[in-house]
Protein backbone atom coordinates (compact mmCIF):
# COMPACT_ATOMS: atom_id res chain seq x y z
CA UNK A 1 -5.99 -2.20 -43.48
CA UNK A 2 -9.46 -4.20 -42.87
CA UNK A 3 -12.45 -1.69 -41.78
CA UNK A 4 -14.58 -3.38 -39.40
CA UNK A 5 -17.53 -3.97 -41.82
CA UNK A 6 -14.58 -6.33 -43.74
CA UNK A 7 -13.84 -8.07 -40.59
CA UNK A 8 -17.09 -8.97 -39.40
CA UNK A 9 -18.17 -9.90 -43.44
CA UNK A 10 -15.08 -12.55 -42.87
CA UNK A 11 -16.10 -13.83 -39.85
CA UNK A 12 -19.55 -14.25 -40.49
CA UNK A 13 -18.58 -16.27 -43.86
CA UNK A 14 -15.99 -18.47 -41.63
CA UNK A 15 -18.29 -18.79 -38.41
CA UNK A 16 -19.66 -22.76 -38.48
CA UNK A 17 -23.32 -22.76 -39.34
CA UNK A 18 -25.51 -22.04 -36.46
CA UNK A 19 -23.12 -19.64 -34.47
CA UNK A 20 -23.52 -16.03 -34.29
CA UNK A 21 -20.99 -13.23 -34.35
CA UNK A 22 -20.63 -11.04 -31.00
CA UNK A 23 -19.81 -7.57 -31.90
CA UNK A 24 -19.76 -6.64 -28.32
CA UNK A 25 -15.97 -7.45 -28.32
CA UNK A 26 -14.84 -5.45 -30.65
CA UNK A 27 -13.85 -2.24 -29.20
CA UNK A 28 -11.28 -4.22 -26.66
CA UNK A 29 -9.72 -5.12 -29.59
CA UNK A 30 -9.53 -1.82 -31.14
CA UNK A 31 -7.62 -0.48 -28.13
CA UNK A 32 -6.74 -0.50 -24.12
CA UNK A 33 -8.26 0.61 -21.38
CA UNK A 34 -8.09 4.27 -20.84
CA UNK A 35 -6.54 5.13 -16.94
CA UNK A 36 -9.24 8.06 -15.87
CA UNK A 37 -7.56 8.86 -12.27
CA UNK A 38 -5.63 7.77 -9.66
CA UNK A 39 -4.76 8.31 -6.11
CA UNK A 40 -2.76 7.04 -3.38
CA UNK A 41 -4.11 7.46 0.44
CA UNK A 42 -1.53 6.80 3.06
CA UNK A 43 -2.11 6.19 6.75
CA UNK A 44 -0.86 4.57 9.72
CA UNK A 45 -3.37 1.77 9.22
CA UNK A 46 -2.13 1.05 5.59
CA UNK A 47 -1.80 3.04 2.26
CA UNK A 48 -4.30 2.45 -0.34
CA UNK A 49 -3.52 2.85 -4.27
CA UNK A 50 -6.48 3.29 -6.64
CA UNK A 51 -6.00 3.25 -10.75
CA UNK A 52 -9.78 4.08 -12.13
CA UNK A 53 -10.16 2.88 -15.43
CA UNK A 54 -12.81 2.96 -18.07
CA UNK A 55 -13.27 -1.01 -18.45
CA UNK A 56 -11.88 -3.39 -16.11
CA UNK A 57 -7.74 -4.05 -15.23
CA UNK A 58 -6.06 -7.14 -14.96
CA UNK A 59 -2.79 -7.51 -13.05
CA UNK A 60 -0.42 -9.18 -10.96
CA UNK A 61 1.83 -7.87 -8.44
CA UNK A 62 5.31 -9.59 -6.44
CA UNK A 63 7.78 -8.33 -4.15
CA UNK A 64 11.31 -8.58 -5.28
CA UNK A 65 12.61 -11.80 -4.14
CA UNK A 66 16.54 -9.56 -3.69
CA UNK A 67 16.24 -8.18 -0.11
CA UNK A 68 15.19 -5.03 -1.63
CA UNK A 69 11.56 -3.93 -0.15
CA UNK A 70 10.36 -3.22 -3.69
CA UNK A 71 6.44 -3.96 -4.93
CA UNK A 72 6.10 -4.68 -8.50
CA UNK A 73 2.97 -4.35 -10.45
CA UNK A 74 2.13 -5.16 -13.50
CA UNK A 75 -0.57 -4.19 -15.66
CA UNK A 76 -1.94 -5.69 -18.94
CA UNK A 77 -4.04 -3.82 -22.04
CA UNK A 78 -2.28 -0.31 -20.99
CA UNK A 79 -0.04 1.96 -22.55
CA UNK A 80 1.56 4.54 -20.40
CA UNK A 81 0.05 7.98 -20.04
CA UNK A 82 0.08 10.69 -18.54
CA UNK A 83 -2.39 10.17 -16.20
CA UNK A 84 -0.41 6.88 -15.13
CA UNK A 85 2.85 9.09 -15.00
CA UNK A 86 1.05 11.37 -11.81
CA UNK A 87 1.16 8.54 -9.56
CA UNK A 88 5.58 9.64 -9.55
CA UNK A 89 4.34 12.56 -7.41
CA UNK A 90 1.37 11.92 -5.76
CA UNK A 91 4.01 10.05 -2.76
CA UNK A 92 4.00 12.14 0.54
CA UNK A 93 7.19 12.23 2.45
CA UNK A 94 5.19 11.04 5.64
CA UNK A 95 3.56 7.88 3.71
CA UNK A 96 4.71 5.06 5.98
CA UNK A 97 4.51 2.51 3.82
CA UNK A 98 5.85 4.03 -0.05
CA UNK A 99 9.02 5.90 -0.27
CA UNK A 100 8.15 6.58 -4.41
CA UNK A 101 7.03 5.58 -6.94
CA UNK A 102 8.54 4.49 -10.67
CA UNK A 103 6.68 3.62 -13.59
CA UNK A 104 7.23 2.32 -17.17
CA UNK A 105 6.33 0.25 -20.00
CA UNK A 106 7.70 -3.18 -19.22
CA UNK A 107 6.27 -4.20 -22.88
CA UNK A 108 3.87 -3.50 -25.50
CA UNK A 109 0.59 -3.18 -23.63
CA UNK A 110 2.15 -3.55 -20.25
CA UNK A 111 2.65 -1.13 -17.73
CA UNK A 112 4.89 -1.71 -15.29
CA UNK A 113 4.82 -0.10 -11.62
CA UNK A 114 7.98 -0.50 -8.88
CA UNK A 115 6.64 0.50 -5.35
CA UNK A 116 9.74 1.19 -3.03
CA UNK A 117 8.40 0.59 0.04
CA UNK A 118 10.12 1.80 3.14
CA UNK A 119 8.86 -1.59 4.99
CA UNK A 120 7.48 -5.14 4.57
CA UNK A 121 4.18 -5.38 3.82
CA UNK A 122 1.34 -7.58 3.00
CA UNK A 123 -0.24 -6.48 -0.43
CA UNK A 124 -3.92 -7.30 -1.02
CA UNK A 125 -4.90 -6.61 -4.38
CA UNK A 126 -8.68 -6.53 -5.66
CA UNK A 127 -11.00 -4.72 -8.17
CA UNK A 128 -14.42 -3.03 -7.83
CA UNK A 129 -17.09 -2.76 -10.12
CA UNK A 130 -18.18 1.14 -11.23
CA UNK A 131 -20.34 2.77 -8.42
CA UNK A 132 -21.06 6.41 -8.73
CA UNK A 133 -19.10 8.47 -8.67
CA UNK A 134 -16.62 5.86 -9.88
CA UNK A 135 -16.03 3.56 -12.97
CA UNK A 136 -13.83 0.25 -12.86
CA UNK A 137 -10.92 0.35 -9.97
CA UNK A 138 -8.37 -2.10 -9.44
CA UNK A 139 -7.34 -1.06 -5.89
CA UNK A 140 -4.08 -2.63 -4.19
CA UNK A 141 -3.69 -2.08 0.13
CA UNK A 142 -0.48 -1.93 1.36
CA UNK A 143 -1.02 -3.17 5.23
CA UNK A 144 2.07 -3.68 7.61
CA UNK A 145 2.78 -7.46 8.24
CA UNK A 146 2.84 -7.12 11.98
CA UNK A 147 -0.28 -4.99 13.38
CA UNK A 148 0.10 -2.93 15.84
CA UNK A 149 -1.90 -3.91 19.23
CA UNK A 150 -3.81 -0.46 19.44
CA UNK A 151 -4.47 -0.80 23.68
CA UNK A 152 -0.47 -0.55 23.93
CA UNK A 153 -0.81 1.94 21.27
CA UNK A 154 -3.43 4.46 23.48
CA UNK A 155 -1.31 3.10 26.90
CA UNK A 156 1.80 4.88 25.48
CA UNK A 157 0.26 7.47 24.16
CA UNK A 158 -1.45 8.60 28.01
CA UNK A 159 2.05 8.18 29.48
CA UNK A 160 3.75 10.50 27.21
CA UNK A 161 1.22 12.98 27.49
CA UNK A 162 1.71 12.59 31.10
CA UNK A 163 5.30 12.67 31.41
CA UNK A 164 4.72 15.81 29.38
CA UNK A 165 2.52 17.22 31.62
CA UNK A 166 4.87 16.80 34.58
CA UNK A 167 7.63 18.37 32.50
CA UNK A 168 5.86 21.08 32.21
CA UNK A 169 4.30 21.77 35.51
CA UNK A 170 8.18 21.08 36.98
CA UNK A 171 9.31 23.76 34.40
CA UNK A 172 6.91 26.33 35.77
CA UNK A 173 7.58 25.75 38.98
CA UNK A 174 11.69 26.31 38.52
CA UNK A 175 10.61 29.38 36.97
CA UNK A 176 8.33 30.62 39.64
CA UNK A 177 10.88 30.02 42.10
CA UNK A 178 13.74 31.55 40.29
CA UNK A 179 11.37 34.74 39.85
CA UNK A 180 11.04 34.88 43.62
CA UNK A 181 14.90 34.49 44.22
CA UNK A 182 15.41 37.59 41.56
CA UNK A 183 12.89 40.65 42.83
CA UNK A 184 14.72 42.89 40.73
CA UNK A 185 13.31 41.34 37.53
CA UNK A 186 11.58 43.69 34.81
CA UNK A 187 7.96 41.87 33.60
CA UNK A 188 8.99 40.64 30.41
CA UNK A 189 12.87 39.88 30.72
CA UNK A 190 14.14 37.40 29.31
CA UNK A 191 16.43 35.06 31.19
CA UNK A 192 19.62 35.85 28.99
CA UNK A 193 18.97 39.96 29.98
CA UNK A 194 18.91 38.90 33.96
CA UNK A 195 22.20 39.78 35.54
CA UNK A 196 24.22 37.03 36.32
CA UNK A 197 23.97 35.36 39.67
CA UNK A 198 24.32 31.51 40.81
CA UNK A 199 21.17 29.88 39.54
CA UNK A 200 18.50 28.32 42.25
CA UNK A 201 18.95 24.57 42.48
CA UNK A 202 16.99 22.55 40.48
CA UNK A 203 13.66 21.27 41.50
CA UNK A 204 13.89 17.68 42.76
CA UNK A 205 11.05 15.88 41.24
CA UNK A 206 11.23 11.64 39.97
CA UNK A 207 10.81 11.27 35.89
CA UNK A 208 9.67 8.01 34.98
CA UNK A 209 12.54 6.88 33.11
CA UNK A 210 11.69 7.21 29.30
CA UNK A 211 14.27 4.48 28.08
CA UNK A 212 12.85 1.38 30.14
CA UNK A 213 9.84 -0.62 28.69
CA UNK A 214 7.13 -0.99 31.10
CA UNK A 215 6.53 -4.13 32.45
CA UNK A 216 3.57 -6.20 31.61
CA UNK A 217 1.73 -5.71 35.14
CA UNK A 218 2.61 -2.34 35.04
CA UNK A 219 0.72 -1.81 31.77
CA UNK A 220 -1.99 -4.13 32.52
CA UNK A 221 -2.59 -2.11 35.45
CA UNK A 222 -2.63 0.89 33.78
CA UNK A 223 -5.11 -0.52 30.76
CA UNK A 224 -7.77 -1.54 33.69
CA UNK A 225 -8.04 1.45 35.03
CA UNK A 226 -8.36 3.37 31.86
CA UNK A 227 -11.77 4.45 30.16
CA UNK A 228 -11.78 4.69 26.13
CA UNK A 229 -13.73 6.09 24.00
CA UNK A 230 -13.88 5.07 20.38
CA UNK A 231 -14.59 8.42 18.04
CA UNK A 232 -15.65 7.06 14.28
CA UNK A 233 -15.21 10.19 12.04
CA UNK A 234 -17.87 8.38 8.73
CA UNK A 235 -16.36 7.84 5.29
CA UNK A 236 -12.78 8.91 4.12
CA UNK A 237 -10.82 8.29 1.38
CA UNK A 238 -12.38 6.86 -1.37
CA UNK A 239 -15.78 7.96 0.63
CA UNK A 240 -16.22 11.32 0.63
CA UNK A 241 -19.86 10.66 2.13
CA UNK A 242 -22.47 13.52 1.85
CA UNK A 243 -21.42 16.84 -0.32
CA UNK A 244 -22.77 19.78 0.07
CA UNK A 245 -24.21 22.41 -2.54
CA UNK A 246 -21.09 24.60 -2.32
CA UNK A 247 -18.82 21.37 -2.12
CA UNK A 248 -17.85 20.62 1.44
CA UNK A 249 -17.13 17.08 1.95
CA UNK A 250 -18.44 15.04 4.61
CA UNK A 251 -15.74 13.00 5.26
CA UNK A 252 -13.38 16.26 5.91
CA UNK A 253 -15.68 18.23 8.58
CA UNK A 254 -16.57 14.68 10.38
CA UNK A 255 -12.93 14.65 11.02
CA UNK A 256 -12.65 18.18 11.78
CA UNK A 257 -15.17 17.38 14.67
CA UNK A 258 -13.65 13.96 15.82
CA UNK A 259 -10.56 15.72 15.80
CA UNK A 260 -11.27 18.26 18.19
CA UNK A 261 -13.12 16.19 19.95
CA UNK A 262 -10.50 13.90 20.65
CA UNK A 263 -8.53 17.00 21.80
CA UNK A 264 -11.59 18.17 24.39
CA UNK A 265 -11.70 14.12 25.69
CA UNK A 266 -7.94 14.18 26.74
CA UNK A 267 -7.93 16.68 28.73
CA UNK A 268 -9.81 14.14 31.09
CA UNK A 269 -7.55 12.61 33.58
CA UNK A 270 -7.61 8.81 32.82
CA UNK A 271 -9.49 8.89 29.36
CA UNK A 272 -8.18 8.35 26.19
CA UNK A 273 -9.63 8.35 22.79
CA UNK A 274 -9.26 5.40 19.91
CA UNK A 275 -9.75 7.45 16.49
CA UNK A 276 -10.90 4.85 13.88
CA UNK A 277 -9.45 7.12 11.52
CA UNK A 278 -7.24 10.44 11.94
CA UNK A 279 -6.79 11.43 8.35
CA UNK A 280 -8.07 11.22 4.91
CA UNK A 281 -8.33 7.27 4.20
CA UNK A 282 -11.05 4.27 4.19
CA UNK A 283 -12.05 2.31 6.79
CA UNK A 284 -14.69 -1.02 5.98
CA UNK A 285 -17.42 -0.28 8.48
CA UNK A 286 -16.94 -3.95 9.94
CA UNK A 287 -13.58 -2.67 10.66
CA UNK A 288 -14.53 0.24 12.43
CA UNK A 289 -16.63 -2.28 15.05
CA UNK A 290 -13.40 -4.33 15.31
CA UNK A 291 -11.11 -1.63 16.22
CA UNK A 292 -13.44 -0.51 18.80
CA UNK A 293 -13.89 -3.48 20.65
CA UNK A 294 -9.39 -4.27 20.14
CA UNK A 295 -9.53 -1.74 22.83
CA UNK A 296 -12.52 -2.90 24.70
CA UNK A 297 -13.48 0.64 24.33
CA UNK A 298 -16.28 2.24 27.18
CA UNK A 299 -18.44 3.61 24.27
CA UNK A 300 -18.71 4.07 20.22
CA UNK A 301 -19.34 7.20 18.71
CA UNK A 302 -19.94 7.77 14.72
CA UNK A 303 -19.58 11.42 13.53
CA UNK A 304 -21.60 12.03 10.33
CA UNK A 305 -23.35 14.98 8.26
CA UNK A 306 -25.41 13.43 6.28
CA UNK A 307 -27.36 14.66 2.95
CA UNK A 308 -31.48 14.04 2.02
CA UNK A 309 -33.49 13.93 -0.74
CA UNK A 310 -35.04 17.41 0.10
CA UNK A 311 -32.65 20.32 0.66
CA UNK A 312 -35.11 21.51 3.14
CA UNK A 313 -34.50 19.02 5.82
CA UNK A 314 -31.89 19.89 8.88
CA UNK A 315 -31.54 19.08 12.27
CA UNK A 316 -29.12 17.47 14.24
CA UNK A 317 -30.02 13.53 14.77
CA UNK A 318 -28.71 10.82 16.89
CA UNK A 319 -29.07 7.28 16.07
CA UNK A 320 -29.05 4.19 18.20
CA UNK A 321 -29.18 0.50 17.10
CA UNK A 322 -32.67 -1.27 16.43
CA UNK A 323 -32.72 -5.37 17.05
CA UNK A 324 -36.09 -4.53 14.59
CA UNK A 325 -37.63 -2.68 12.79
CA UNK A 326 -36.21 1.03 12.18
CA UNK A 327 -38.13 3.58 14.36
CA UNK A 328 -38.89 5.81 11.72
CA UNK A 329 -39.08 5.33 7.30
CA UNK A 330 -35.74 8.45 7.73
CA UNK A 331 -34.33 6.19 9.81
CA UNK A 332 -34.31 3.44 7.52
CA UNK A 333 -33.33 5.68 4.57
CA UNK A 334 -30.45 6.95 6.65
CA UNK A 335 -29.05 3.83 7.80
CA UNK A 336 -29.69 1.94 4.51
CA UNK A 337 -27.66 5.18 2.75
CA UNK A 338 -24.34 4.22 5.77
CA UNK A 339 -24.50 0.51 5.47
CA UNK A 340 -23.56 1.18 1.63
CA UNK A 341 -20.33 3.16 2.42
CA UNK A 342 -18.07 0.37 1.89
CA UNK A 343 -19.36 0.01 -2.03
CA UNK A 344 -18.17 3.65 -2.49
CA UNK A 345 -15.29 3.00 -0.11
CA UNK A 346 -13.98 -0.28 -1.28
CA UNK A 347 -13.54 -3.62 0.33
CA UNK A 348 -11.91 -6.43 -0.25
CA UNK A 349 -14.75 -8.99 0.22
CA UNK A 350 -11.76 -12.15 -0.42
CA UNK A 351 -10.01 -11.26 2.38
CA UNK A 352 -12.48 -11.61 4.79
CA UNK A 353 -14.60 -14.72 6.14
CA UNK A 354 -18.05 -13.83 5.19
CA UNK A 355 -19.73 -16.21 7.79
CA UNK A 356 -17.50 -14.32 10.55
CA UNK A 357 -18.23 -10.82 8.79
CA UNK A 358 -21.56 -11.69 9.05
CA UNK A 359 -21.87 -13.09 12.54
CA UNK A 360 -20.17 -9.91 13.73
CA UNK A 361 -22.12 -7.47 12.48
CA UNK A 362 -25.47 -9.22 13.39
CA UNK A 363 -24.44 -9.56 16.77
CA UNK A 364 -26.27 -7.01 19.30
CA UNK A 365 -27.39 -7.22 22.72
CA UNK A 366 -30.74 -5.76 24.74
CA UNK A 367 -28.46 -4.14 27.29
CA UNK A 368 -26.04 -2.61 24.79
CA UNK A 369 -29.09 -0.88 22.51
CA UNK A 370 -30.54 0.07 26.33
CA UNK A 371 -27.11 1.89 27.37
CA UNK A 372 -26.74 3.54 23.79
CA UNK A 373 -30.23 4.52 24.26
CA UNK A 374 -28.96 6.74 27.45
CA UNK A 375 -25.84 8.00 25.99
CA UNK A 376 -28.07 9.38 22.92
CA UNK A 377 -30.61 10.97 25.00
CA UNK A 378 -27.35 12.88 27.25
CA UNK A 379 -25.57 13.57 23.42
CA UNK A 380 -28.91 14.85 22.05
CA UNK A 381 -30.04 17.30 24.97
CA UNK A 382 -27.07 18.60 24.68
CA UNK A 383 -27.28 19.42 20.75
CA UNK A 384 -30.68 20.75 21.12
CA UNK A 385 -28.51 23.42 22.95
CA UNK A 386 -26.58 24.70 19.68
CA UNK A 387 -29.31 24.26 17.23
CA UNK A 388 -32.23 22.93 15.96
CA UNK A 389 -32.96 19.01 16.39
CA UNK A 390 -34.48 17.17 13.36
CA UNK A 391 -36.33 14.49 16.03
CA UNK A 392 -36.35 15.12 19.56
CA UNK A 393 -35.59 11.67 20.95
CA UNK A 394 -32.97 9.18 19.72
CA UNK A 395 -33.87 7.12 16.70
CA UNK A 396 -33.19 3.25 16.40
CA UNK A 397 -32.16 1.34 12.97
CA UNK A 398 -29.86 -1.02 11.96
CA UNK A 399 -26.68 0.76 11.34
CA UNK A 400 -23.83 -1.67 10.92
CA UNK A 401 -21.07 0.25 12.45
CA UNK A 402 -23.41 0.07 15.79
CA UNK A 403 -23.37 -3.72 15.82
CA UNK A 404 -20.82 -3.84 18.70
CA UNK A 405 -22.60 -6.23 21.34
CA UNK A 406 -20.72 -5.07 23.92
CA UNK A 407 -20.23 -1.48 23.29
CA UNK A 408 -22.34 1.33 23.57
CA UNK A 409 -22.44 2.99 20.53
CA UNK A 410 -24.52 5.75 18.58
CA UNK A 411 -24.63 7.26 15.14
CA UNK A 412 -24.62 11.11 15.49
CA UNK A 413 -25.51 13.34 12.54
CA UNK A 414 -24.48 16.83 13.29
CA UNK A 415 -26.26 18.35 10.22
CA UNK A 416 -27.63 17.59 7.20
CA UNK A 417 -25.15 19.13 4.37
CA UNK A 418 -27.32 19.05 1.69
CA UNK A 419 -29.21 22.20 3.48
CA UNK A 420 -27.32 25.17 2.64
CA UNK A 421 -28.10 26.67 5.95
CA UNK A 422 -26.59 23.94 7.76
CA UNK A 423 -23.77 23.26 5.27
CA UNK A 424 -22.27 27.29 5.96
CA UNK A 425 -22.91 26.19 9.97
CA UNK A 426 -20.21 23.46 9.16
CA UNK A 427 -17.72 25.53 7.42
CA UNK A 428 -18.11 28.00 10.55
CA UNK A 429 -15.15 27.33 13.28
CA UNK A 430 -16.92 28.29 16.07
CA UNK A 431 -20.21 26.26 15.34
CA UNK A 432 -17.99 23.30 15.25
CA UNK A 433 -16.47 24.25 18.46
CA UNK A 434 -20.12 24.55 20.08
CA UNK A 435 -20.91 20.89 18.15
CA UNK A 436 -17.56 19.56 20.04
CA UNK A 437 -18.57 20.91 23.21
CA UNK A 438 -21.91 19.46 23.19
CA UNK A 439 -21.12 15.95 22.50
CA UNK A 440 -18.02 16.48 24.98
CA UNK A 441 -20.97 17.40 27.60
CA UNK A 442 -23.05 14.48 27.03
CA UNK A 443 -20.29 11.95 27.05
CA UNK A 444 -19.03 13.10 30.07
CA UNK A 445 -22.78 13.48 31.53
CA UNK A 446 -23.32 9.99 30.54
CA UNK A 447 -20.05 8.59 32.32
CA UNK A 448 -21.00 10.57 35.33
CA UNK A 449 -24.60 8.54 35.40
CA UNK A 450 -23.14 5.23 34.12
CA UNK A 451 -19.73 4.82 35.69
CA UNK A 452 -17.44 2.20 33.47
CA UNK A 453 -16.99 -0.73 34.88
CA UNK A 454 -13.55 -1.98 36.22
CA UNK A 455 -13.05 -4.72 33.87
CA UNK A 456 -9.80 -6.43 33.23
CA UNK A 457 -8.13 -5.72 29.44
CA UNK A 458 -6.01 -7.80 27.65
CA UNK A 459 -2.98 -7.01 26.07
């Protein structure tokens, strides 16, 4: 067996006079790369799978030409581990996309991994440099080869909750009128303990009939006369965004908010909420502007909790867009620290057009900055309510996920979890309640001042 010293004596005696040796190779040869973690995020939108790795992954990946919807991947300079072995049972019974998981060594220094996949998808496959708190990740998205349309999506979803609504009032009503038509009844009975009699004739009401598609002018009327409201919980998956000194995440309390928020929003008759995310997984902040304006949504909201440099600094904020220069040097901090979410995140530049990327999120508008202006100034009166503002007036910079030019959209941090003050406010269920009520008020408050305007949406 050579020692190294031996090997790089022989080389440097066989090298061609004036070439050098590079000794920088020499540990890939000595072995693979080492897997350090790895993690799978399903969601509606797609399911992302992550291998982190101590020096950089090559691979290739095919689906099984049989009929089968199987994913194959295949990875070179690894041998199988146990870390590699966890992906088996990191697969959630609700992922839509991967119904498990099986891996192997196909051959020496090649791992092999068979995704069966509970639909057709289309794969993208790409790797990202280390970024802290990350080393090397070759990352492969798993996105559904017809997309949704996500008006249709939010159309459906009003006239279920409608039809449920109806259900429910008719059921209430039977019940009030079978009370009256039994006086004798004990509070409390139960209908099986009654004593038997003929039961009251059902109440006559017309159910829209569940197993008919709506037409297409039925829909498009309904999607003109609808107002949206696009809630943008920050980070996710791969993001966790700001963490706090006792380790709460940003990404999970943003969505705790949006969440509930969402919740407080539909109980408004003919308003429904677009959720850019509603669970635990990425979204590119250009994609977040695109989903928003897919459903020509009335206004953009961005939920955040964002960290500082000082522990010391709190205060709710609320951010508009600036066409210049940011209104403030924390403004530009702040917005410089969100438009680098999708290094942490991970995106796959290749996939996208970089001129169109790039035309769409510098496009912005004097009358969409002037309308988020109002909608901050309603969201932030109200927050001064439930505790202490870090500015009292809106700030302006140039957030990215803001860059909707015909959207009115704002950037709200609720807190600043670095603070530990503010970070226990966060964990507290009935602070975030008051948070949700407060931006709940100033939405509405700005809707009442600036009625939408009946515009015609596509399907």
């Amino acid at each position: 067996m050579w020692r190294r010293r031996d090997w790089l004596s022989w080389v440097g005696r066989a090298a061609p006079a004036g070439y050098s040796v590079l000794t920088l190779g020499w540990p890939a040869l000595a072995h693979g790369a080492s897997i350090l973690a790895v993690r799978l995020w399903p969601a509606a939108d797609y399911t992302r799978l992550t291998l982190e790795s101590d020096t950089p992954l090559s691979s290739r990946h095919f689906i099984t030409p049989d009929g089968t919807p199987r994913l194959v991947v295949e990875i070179e300079g690894l041998e199988l581990d146990a870390a590699l072995k966890e992906l088996v049972g990191k697969v959630r019974a609700d992922d839509p996309y991967v119904a498990g998981i099986r891996v192997g060594q196909f051959q020496p220094k090649v791992v092999r991994l068979v995704l069966d996949l509970k639909q057709s998808v289309k794969p993208q496959q790409f790797t990202l440099l280390p970024t802290a708190p990350y080393q090397h990740r070759l990352v492969l998205d798993l996105y559904p080869t017809v997309e949704k349309d996500p008006l249709l999506e939010l159309i459906r979803e009003k006239e279920a909750a409608e039809r449920k609504a109806a259900q429910s009032i008719q059921d209430a009503l039977g019940d009030f009128i079978d009370r009256l038509e039994r006086p004798g009844e004990r509070p409390g009975e139960k209908p099986s303990e009654r004593p038997s009699a003929k039961p009251p004739a059902p109440v006559q009401t017309p159910a829209p009939a569940t197993d008919i598609e709506p037409s297409d002018s039925h829909l498009k009327e309904v999607a003109n006369r609808l107002v949206i409201v696009a809630l943008d919980p920050g980070h996710g998956g791969e993001d966790p965004g700001a963490i706090g000194p006792t380790g709460l995440r940003e990404k999970d309390v943003v969505l705790q908010i949006a969440l509930q928020l969402r919740d407080r929003l539909h109980q408004v008759r003919g308003l429904r909420v677009m959720m850019t995310r509603d669970a635990d997984f990425f979204v590119p902040l250009h994609e977040r502007v695109r989903k928003a304006r897919r459903v020509q949504a009335d206004l953009f909201v961005s939920i955040h909790a964002d960290a500082f440099m000082q522990p010391g600094a709190r205060g709710a904020s609320v951010f508009a867009l600036s066409s210049g220069a940011a209104s403030s040097a924390t403004a530009r901090w702040m917005a410089s620290r969100e438009n680098a979410a999708d290094a942490v995140g991970g995106v796959n530049v290749s996939a996208k057009d970089p001129q169109v990327l790039q035309a769409l999120l510098d496009m912005s508008t004097s009358a969409q900055i002037k309308d988020s202006l109002k909608l901050g100034n309603e969201v932030l009166s109200r927050l001064g309510r439930v505790g202490r503002l870090h500015k009292g007036h809106v700030e302006q910079a140039g957030f990215a996920v803001l860059k909707a030019p015909d959207v009115p959209s704002i950037l709200v941090e609720t807190a600043f979890i670095s603070n530990p003050t503010e970070e226990a406010h966060l964990k507290d269920p009935e602070y975030r309640a008051q948070l949700v009520e407060a931006l709940y008020t100033g939405i509405r408050r700005y809707f009442a001042r600036n009625p939408p305007l009946a515009r015609p949406r596509s399907l």
